[in-house]
N, C-alpha and C. Protein backbone atom coordinates (compact mmCIF):
# COMPACT_ATOMS: atom_id res chain seq x y z
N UNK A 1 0.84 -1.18 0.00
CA UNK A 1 0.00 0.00 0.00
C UNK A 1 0.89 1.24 0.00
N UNK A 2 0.62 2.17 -0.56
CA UNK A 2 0.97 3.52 -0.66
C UNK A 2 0.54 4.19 0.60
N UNK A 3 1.96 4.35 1.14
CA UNK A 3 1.91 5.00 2.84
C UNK A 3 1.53 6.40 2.81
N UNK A 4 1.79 7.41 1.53
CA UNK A 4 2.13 8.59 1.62
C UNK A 4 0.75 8.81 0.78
N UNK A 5 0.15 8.50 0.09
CA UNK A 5 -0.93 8.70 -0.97
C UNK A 5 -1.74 8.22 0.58
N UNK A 6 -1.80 7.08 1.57
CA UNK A 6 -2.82 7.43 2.61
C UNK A 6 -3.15 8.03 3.19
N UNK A 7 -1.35 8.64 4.08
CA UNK A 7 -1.52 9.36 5.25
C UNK A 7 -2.11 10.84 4.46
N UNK A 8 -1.83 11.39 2.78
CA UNK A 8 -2.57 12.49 2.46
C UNK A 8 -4.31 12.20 2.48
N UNK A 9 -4.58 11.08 2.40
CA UNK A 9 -6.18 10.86 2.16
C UNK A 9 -6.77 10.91 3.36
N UNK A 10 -6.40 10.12 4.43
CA UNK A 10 -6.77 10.18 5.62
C UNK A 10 -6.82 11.55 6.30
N UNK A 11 -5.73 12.54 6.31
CA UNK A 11 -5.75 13.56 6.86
C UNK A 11 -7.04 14.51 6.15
N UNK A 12 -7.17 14.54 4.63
CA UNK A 12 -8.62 14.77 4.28
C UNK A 12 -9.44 14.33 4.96
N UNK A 13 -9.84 13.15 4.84
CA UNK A 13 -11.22 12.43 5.03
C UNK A 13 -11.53 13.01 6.76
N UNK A 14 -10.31 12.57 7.54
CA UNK A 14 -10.47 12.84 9.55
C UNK A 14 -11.35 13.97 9.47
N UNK A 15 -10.18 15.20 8.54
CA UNK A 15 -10.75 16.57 8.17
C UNK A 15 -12.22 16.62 8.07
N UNK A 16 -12.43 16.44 7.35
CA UNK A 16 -14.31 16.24 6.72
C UNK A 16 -14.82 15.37 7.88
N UNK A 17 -14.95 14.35 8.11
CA UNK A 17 -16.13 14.01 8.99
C UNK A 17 -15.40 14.04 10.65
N UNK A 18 -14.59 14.30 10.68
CA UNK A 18 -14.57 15.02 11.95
C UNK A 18 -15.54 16.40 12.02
N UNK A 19 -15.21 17.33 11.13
CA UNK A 19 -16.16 18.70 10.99
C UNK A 19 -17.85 18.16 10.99
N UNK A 20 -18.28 17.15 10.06
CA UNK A 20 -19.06 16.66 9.88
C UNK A 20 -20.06 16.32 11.02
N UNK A 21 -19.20 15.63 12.12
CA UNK A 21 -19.87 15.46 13.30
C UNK A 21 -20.07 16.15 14.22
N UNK A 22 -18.83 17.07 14.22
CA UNK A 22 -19.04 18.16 15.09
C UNK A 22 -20.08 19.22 14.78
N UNK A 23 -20.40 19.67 13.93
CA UNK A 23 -21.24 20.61 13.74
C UNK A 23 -22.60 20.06 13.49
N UNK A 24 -22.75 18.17 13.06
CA UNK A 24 -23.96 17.53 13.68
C UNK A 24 -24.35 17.79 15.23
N UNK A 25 -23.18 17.87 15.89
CA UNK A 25 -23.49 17.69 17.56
C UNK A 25 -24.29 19.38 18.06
N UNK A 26 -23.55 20.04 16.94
CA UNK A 26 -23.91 21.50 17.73
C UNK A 26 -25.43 21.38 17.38
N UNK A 27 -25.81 21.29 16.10
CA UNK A 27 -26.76 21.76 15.54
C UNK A 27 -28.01 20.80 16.27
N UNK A 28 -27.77 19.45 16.87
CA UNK A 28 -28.58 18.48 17.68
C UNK A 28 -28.80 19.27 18.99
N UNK A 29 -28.09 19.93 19.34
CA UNK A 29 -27.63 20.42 20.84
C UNK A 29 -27.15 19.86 21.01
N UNK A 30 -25.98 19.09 20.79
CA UNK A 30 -24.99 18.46 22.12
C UNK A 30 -24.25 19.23 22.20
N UNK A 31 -23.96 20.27 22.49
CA UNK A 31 -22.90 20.93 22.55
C UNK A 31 -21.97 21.78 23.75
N UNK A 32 -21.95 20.21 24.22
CA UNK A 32 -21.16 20.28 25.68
C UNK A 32 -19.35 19.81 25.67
N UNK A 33 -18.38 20.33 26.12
CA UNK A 33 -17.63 19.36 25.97
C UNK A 33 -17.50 18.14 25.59
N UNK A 34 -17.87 16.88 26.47
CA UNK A 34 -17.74 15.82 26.61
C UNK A 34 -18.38 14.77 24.81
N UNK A 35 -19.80 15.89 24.27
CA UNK A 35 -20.00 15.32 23.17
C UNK A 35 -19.42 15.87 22.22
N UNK A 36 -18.28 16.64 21.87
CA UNK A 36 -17.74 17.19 21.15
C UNK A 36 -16.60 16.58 21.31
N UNK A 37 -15.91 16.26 22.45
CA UNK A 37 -15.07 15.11 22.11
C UNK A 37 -15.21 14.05 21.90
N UNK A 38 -16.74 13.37 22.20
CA UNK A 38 -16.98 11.99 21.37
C UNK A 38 -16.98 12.44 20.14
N UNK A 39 -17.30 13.00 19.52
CA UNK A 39 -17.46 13.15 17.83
C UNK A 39 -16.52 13.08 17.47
N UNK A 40 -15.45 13.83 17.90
CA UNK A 40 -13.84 13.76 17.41
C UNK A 40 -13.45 12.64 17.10
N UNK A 41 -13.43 11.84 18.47
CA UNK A 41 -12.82 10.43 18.31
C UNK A 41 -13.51 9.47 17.34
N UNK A 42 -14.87 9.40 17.43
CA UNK A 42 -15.77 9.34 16.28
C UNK A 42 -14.96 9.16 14.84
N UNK A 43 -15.14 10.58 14.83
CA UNK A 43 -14.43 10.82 13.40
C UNK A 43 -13.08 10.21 13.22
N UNK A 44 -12.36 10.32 13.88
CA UNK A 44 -11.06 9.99 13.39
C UNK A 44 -11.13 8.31 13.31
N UNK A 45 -11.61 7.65 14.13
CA UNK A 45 -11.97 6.20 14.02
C UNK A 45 -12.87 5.86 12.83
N UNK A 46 -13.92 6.63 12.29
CA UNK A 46 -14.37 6.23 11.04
C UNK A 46 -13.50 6.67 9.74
N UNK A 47 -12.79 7.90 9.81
CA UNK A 47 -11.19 8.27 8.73
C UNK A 47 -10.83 6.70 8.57
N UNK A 48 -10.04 6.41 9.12
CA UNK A 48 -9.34 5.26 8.78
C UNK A 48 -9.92 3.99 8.15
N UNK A 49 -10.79 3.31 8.12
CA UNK A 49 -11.03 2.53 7.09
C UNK A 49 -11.55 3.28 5.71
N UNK A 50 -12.40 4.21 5.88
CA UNK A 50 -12.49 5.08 4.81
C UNK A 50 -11.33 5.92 4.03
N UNK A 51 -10.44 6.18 4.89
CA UNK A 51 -8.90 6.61 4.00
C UNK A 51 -8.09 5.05 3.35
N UNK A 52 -8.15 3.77 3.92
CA UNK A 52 -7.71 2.99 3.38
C UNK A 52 -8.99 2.49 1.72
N UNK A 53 -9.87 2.36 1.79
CA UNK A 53 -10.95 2.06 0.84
C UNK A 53 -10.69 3.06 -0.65
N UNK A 54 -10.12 4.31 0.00
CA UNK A 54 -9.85 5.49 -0.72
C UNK A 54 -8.88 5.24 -1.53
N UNK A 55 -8.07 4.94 -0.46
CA UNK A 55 -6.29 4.65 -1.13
C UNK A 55 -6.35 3.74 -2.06
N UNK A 56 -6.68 2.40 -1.56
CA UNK A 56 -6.67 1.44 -2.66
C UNK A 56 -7.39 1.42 -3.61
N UNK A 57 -8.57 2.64 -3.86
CA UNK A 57 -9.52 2.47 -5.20
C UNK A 57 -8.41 3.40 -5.67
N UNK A 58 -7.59 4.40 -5.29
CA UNK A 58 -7.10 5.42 -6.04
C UNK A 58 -5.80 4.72 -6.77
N UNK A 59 -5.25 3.68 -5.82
CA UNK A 59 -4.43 3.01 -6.10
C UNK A 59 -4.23 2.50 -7.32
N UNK A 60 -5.54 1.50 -7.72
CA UNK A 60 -6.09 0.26 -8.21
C UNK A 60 -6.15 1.61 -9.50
N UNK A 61 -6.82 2.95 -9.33
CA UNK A 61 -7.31 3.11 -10.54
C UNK A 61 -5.32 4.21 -11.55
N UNK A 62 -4.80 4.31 -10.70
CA UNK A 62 -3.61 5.12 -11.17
C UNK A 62 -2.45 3.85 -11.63
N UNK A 63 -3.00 2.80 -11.54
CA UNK A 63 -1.60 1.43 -11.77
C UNK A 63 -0.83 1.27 -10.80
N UNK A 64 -0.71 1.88 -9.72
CA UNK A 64 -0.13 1.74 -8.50
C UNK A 64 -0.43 0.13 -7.89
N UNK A 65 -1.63 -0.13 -8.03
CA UNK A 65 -1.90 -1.26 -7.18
C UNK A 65 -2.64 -2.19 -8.15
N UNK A 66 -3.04 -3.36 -7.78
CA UNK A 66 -4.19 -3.95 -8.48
C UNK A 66 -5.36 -4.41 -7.31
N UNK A 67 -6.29 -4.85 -7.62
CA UNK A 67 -7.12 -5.08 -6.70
C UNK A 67 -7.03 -5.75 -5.32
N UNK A 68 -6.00 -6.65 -4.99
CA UNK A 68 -5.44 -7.45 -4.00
C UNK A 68 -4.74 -6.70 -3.32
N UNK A 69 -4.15 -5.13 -4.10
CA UNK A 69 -3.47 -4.50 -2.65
C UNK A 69 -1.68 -4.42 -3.29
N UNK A 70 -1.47 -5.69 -4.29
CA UNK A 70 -0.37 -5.74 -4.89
C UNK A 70 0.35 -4.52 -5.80
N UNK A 71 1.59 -4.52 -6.03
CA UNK A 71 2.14 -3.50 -6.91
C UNK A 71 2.03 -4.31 -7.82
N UNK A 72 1.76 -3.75 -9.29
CA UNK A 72 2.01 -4.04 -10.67
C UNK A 72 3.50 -3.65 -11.05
């Protein structure tokens, strides 16, 4: 896998649905400490399989990878 094509995707994606949840929480009212740091962690725990899913379709589609994850 492409370490550097992830860690750029992931730092997107955390980006986005970290914001994503947080400003779900405000707009619900949660907007206390304690649920604003669940969302965080939230987010950054849903980033990561979604930055890997990312990587390897981007992978798979630039010749970098093939579908198994392998280099061509």
């Amino acid at each position: 896998m492409n370490w550097t094509l992830f860690s750029m995707i992931y730092s997107m994606t955390a980006t986005v649905i970290t914001g994503v949840l947080i400003i779900a929480a405000l707009v619900t009212g949660f907007n206390e400490i304690p649920h604003i740091k669940i969302a965080v962690v939230i987010g950054i725990l849903i980033s990561i399989p979604v930055g890997l899913f990312f990587t390897k379709k981007i992978g798979s589609i630039t010749g970098e990878e093939n579908n198994d994850g392998q280099r061509v």
